[in-house]
C-alpha atoms as a PDB file:
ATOM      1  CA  UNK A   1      29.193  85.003  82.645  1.00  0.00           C
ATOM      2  CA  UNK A   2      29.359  85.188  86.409  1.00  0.00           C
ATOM      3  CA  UNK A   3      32.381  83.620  87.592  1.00  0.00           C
ATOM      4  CA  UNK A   4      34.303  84.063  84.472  1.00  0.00           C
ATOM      5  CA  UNK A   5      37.252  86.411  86.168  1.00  0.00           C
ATOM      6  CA  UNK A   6      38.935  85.625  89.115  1.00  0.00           C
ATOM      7  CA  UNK A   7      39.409  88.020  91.388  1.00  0.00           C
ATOM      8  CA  UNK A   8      42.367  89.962  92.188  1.00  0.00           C
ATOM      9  CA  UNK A   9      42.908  87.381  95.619  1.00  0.00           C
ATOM     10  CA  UNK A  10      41.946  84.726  93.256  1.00  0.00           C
ATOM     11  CA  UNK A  11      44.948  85.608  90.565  1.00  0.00           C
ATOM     12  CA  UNK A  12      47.324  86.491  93.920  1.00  0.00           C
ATOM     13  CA  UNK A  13      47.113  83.092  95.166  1.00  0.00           C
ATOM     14  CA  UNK A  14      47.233  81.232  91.581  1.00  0.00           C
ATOM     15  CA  UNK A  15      50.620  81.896  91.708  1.00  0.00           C
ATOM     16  CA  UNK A  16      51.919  79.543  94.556  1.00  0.00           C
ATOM     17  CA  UNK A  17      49.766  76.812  92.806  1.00  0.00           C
ATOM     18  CA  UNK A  18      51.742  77.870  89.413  1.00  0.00           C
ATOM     19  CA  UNK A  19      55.193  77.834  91.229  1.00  0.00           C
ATOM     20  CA  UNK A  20      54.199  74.194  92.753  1.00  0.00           C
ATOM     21  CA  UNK A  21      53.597  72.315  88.961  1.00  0.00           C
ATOM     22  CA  UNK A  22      56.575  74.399  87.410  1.00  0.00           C
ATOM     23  CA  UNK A  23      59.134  73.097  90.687  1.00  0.00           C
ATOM     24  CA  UNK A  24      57.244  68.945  89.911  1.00  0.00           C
ATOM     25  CA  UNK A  25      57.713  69.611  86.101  1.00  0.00           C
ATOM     26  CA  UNK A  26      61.554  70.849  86.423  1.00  0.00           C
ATOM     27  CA  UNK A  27      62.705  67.723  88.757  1.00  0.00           C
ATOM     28  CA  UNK A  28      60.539  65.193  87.283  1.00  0.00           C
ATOM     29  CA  UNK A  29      59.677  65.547  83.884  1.00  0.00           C
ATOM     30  CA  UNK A  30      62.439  68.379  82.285  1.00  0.00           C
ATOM     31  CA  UNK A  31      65.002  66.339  80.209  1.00  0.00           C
ATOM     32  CA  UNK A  32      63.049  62.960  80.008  1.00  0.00           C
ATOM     33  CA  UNK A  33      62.113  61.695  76.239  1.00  0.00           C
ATOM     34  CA  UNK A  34      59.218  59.312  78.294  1.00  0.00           C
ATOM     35  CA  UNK A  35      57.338  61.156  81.418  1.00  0.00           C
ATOM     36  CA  UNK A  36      54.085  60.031  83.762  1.00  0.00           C
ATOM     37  CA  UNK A  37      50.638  60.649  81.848  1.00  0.00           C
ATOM     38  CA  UNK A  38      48.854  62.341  84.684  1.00  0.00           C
ATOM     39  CA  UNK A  39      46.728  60.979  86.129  1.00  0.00           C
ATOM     40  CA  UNK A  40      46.311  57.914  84.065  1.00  0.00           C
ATOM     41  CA  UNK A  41      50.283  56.644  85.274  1.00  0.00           C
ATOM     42  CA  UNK A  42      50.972  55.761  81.464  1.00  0.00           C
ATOM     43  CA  UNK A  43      54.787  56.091  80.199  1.00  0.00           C
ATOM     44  CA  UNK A  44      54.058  58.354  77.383  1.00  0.00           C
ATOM     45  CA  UNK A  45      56.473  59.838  74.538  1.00  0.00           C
ATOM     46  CA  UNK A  46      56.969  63.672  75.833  1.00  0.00           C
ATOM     47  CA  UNK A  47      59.506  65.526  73.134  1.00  0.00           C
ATOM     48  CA  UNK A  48      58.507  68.640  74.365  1.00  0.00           C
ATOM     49  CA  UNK A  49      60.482  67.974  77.765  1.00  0.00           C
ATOM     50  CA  UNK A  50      63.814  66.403  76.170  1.00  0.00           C
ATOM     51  CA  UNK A  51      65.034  70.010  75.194  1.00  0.00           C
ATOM     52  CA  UNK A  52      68.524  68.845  75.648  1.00  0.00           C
ATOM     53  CA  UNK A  53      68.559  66.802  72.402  1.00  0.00           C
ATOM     54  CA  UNK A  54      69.471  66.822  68.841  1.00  0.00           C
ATOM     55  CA  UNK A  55      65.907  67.165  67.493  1.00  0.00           C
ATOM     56  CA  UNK A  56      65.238  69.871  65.365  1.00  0.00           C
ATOM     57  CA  UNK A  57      62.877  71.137  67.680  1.00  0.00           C
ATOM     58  CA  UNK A  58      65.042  71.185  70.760  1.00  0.00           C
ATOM     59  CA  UNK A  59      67.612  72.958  68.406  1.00  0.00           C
ATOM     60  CA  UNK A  60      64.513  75.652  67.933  1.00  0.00           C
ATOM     61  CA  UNK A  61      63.943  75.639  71.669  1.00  0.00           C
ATOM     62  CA  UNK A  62      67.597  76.547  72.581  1.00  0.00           C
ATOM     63  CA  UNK A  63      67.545  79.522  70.199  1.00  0.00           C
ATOM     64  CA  UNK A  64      64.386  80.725  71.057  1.00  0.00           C
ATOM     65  CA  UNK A  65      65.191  80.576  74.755  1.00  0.00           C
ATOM     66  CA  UNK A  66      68.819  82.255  74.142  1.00  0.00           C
ATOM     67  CA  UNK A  67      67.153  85.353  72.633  1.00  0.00           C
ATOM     68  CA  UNK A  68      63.755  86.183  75.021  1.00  0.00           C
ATOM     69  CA  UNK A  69      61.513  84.811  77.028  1.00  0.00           C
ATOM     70  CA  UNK A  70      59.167  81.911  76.005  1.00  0.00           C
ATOM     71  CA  UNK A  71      56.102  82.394  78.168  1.00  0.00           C
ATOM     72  CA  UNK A  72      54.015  79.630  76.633  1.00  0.00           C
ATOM     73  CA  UNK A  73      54.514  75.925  77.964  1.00  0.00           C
ATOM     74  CA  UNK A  74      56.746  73.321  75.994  1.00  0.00           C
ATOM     75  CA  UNK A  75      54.116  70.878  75.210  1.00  0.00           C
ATOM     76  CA  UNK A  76      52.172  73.930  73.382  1.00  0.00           C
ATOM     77  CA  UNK A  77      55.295  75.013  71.404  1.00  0.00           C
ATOM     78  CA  UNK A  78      55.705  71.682  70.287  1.00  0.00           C
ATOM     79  CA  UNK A  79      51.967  71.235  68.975  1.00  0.00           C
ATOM     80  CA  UNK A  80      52.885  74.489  66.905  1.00  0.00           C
ATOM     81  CA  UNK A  81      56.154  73.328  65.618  1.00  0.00           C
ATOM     82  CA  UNK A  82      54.677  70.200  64.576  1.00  0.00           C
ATOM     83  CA  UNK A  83      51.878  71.646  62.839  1.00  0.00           C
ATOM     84  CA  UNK A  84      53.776  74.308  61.175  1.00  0.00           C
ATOM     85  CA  UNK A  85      55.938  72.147  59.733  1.00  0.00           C
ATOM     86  CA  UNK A  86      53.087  70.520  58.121  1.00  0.00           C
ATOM     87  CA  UNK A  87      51.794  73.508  56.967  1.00  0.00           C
ATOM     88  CA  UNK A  88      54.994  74.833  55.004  1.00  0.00           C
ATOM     89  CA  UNK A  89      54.548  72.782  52.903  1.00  0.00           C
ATOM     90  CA  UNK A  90      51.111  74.227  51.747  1.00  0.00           C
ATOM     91  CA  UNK A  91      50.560  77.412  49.608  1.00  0.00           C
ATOM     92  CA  UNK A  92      50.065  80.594  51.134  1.00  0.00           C
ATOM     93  CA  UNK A  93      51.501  82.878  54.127  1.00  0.00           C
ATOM     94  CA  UNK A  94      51.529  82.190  58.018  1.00  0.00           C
ATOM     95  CA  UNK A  95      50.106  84.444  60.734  1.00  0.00           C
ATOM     96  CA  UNK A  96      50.295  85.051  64.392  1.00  0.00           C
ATOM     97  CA  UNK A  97      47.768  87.221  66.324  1.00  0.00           C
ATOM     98  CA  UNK A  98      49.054  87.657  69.669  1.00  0.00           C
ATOM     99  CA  UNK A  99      52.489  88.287  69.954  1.00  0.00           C
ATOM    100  CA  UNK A 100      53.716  89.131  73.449  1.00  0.00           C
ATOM    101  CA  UNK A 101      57.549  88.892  73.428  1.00  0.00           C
ATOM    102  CA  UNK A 102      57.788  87.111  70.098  1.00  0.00           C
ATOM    103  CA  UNK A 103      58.750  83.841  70.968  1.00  0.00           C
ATOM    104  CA  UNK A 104      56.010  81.793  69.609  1.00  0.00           C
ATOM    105  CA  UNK A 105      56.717  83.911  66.870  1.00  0.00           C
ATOM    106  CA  UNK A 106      60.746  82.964  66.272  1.00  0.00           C
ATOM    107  CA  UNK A 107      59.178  79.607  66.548  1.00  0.00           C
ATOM    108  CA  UNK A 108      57.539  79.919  63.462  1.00  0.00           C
ATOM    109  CA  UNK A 109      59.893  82.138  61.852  1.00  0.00           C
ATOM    110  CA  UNK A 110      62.313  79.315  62.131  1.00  0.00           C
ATOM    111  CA  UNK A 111      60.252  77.058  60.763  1.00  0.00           C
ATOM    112  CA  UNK A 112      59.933  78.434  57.691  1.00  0.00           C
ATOM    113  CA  UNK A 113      63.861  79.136  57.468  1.00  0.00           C
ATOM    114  CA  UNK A 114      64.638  75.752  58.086  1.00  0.00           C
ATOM    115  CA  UNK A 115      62.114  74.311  55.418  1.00  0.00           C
ATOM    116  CA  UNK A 116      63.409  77.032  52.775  1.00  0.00           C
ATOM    117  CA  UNK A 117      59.894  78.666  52.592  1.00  0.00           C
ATOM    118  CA  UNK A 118      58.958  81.915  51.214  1.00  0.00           C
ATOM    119  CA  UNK A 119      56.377  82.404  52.857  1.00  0.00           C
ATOM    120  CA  UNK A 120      55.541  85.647  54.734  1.00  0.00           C
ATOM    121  CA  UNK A 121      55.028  84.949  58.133  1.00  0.00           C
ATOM    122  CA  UNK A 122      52.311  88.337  59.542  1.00  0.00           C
ATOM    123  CA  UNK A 123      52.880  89.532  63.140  1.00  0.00           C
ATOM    124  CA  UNK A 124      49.310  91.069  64.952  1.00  0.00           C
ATOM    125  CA  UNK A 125      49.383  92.554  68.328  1.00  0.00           C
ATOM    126  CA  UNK A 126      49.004  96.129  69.612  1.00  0.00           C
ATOM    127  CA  UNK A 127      52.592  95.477  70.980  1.00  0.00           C
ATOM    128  CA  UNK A 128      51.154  97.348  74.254  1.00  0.00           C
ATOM    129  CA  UNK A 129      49.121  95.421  75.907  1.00  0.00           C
ATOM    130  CA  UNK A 130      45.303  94.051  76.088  1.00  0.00           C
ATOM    131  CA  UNK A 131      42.878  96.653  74.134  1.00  0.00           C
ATOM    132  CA  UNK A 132      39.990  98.787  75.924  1.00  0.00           C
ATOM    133  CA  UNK A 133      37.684  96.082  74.691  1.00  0.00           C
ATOM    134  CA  UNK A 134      39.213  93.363  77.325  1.00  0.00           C
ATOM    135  CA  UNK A 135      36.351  92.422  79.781  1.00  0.00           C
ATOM    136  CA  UNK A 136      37.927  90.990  82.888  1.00  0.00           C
ATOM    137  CA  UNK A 137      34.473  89.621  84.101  1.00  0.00           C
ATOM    138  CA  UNK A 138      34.530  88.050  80.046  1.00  0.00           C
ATOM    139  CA  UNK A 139      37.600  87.860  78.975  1.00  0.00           C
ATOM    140  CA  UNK A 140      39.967  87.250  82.479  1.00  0.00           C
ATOM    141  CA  UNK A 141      41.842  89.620  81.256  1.00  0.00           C
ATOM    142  CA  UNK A 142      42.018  93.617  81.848  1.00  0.00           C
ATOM    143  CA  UNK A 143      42.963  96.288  79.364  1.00  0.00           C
ATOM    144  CA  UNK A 144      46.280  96.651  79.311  1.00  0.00           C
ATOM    145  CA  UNK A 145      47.488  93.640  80.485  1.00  0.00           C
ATOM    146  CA  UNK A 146      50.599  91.876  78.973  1.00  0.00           C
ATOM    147  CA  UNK A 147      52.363  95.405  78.725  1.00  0.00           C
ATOM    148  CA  UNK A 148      55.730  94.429  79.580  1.00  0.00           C
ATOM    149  CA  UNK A 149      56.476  94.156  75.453  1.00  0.00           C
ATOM    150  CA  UNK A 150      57.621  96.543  72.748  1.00  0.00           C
ATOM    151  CA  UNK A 151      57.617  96.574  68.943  1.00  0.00           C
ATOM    152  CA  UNK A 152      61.105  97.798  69.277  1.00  0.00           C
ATOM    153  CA  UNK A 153      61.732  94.450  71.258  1.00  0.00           C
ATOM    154  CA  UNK A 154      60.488  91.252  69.209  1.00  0.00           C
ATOM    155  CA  UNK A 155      61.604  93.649  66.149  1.00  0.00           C
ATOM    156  CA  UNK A 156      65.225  93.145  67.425  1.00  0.00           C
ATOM    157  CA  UNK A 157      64.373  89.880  68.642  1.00  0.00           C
ATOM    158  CA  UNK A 158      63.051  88.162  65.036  1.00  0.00           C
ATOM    159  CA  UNK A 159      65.856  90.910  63.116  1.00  0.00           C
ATOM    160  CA  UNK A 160      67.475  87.304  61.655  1.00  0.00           C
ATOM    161  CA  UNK A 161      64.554  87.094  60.116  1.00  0.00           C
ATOM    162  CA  UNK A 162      63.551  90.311  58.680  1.00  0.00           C
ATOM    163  CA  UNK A 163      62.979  88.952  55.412  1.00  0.00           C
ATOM    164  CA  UNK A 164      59.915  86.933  55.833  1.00  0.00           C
ATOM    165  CA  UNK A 165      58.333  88.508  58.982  1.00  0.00           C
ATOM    166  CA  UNK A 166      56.046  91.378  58.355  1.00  0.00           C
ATOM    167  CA  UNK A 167      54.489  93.498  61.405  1.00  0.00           C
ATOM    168  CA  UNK A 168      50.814  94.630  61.785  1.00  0.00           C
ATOM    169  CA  UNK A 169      50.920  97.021  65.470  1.00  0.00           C
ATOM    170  CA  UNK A 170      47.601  97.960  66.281  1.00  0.00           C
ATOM    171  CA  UNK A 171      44.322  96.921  66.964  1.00  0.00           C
ATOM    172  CA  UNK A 172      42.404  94.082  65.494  1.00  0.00           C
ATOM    173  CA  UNK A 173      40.618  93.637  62.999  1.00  0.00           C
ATOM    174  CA  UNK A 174      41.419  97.392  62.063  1.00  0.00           C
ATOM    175  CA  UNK A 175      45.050  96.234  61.577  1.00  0.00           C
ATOM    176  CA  UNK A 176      44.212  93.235  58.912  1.00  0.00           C
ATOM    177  CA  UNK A 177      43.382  95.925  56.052  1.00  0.00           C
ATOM    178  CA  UNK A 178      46.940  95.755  56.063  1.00  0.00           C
ATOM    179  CA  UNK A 179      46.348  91.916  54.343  1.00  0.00           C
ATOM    180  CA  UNK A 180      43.743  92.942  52.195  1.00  0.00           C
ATOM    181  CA  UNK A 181      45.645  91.730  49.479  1.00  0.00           C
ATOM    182  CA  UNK A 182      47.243  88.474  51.078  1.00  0.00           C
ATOM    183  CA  UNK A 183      44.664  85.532  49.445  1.00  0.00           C
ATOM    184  CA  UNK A 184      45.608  83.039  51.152  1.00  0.00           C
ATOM    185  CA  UNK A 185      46.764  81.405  54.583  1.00  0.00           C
ATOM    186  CA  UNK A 186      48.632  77.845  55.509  1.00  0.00           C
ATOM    187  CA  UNK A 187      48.811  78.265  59.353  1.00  0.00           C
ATOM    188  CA  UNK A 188      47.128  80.441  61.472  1.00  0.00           C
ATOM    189  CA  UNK A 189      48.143  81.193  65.361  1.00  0.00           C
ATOM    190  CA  UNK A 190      45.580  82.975  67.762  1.00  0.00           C
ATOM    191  CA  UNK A 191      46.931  83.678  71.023  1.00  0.00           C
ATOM    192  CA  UNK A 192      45.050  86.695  72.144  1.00  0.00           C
ATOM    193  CA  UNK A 193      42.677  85.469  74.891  1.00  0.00           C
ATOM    194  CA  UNK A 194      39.678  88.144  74.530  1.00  0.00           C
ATOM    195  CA  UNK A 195      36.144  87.036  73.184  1.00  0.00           C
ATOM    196  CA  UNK A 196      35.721  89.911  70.903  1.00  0.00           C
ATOM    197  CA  UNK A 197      39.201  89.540  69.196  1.00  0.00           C
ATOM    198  CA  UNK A 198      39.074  85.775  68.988  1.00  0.00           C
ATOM    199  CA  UNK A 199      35.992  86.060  66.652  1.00  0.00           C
ATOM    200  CA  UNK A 200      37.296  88.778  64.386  1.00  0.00           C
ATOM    201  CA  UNK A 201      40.076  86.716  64.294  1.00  0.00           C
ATOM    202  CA  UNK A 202      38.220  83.588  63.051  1.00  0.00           C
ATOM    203  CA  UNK A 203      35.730  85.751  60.866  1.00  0.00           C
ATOM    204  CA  UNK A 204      39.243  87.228  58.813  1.00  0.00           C
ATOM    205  CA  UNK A 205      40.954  84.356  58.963  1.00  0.00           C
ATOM    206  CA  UNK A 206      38.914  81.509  58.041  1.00  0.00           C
ATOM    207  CA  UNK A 207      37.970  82.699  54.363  1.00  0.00           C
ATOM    208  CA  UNK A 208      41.140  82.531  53.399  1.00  0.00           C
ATOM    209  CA  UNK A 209      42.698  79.440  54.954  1.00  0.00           C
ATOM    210  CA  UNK A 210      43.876  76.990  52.072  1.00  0.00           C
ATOM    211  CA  UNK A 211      42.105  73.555  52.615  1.00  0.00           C
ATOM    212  CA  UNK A 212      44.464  71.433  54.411  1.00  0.00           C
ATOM    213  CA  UNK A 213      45.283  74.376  56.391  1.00  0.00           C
ATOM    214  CA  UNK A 214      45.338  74.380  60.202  1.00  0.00           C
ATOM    215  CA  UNK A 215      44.132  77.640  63.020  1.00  0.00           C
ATOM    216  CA  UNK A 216      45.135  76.789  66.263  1.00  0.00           C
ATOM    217  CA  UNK A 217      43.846  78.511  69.370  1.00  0.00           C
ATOM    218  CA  UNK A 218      45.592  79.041  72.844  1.00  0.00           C
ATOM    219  CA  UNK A 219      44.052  79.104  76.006  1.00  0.00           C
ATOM    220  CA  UNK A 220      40.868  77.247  74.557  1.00  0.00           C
ATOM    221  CA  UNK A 221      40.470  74.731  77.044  1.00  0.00           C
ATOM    222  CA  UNK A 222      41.924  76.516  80.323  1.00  0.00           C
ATOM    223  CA  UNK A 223      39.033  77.293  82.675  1.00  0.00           C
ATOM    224  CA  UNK A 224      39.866  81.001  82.870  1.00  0.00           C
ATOM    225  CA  UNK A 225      39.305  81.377  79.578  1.00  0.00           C
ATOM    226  CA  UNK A 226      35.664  79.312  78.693  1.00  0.00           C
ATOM    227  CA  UNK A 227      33.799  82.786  78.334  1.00  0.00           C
ATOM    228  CA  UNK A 228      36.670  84.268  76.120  1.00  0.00           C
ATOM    229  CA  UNK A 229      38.674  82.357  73.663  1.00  0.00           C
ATOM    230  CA  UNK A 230      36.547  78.905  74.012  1.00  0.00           C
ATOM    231  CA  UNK A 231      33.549  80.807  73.025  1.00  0.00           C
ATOM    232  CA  UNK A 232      34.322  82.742  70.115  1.00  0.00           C
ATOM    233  CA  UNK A 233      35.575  79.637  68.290  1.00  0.00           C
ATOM    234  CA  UNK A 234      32.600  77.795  69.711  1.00  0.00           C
ATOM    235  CA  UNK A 235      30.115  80.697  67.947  1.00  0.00           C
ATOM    236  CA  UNK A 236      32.008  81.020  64.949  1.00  0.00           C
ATOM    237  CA  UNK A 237      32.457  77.071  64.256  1.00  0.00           C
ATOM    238  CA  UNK A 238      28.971  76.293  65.331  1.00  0.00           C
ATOM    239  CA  UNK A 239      27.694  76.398  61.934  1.00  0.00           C
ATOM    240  CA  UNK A 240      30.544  75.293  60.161  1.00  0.00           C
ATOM    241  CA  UNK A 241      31.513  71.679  58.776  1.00  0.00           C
ATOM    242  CA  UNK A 242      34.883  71.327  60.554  1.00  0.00           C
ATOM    243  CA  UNK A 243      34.749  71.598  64.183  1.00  0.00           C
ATOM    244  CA  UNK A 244      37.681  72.615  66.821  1.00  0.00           C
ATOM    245  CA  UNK A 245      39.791  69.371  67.798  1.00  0.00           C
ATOM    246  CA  UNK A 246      40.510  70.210  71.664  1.00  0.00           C
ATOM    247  CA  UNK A 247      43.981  69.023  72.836  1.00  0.00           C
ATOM    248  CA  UNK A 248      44.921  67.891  76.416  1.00  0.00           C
ATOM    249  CA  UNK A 249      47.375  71.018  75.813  1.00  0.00           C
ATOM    250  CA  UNK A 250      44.451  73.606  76.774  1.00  0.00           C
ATOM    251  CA  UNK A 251      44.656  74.581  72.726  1.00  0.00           C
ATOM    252  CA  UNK A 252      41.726  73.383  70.305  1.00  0.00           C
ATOM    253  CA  UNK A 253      43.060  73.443  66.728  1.00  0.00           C
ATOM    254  CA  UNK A 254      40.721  73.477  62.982  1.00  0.00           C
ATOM    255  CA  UNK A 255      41.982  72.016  60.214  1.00  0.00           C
ATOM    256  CA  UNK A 256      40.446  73.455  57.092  1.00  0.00           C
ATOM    257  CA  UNK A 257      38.296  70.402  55.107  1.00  0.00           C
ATOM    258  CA  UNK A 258      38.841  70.038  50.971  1.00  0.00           C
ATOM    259  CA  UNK A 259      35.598  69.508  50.769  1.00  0.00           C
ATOM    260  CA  UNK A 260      34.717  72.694  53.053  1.00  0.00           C
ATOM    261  CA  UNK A 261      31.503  74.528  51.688  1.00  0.00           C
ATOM    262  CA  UNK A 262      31.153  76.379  55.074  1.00  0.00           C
ATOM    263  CA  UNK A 263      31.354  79.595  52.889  1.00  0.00           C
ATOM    264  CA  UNK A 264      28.744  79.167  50.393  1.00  0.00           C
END
């Protein structure tokens, strides 16, 4: 695992390189239905970046944008709108482990507003930050990272949609005896980076996805994170019929098989 974490230079001078793409991707592709496929120079269908629109998910967008920050890129948001869309139609609840600020999270929530859905939609995060067990020469990240969040925050922030969001704060997995007695799951969202919490993750999770049911993992193909979130869904999957789809997004997603014996 040498090499996995950058150092604290390393992180220090990501951000000019950051800055750079984010000034290209507001003057040249924000606003455009059709954008440059880079590096290939194809005119490609982009949704994600025609936020001014009457789409459904540009409507989502603007809401989610007007209430908090949205710290995870457009193209990404639009993979999970897509796919949860897909998935309300399916029995069960929704989940989302790794919260931050909650706006992936009012992403989903809206979803299942606007498709008349009852189902619950469960909230995991320690709403303080990476847990002791972050490894930053593993996992990139350090404990306590991604502090600058509050229950009391995305609580206010998803409060339109008390009814159908239910929070778990605290650490995972000790936080999903909470579910114990939720048998079933549609959609699954794992957004929280570490090795460790990316496997208990798939370990609770998994079992009681509903076949046609989808998990999707962030930060699975970003470089930073190939000891952390790419390898816990690489262990847990290696043995299993269905394998993780990786998406030009940096996010690998599993669709659960009807035919999916992976448990017996």
């Amino acid at each position: 695992m040498k090499g996995a974490a950058l150092s604290p230079l390393g992180k220090l001078l990501r951000r000019p390189w950051y800055w750079f793409w984010h000034f290209l991707a507001k003057f040249f592709f924000q606003g455009r239905s059709y954008t440059i496929h880079v590096p290939f120079g194809d005119r490609v269908f982009t949704p994600w970046f025609d936020l001014d629109s009457s789409s459904n998910f540009a409507q989502i967008i603007r809401i989610v944008q007007a209430n908090g920050p949205l710290v995870v890129s457009p193209d990404r948001c639009y993979l999970l709108y897509q796919l949860a869309c897909q998935a309300a139609h399916l029995p069960g609840d929704m989940a989302e482990c790794g919260v931050f600020t909650g706006g992936t999270a009012q992403i989903l929530a809206e979803v299942l507003t606007r498709h008349h859905s009852s189902a619950r939609l469960h909230l995991f995060d320690t709403f303080s930050g990476m847990p002791d067990t972050a490894l930053p020469e593993r996992d990139y990240h350090s404990p306590g990272d991604f502090s600058g969040t509050s229950l009391e925050f995305v609580r206010n922030r998803l409060r339109a949609y008390a009814s159908s969001c239910e929070f778990h704060p605290g650490f995972m997995p000790d936080t999903f005896s909470e579910v114990v007695n939720v048998p079933q799951y549609s959609f699954v969202h794992i957004d929280v980076d570490i090795y460790l919490s990316v496997l208990a993750c798939c370990e609770w999770f998994w079992p009681r996805l509903v076949p046609g049911g989808v998990m999707v993992f962030d930060d699975y193909g970003f470089y930073s994170y190939r000891h952390a979130a790419k390898a816990g869904v690489d262990e847990f999957f290696a043995d299993k019929i269905e394998q993780s789809l990786v998406l030009p997004t940096g996010q690998a997603l599993v669709i659960k098989s009807f035919s999916d014996n992976s448990e017996k």
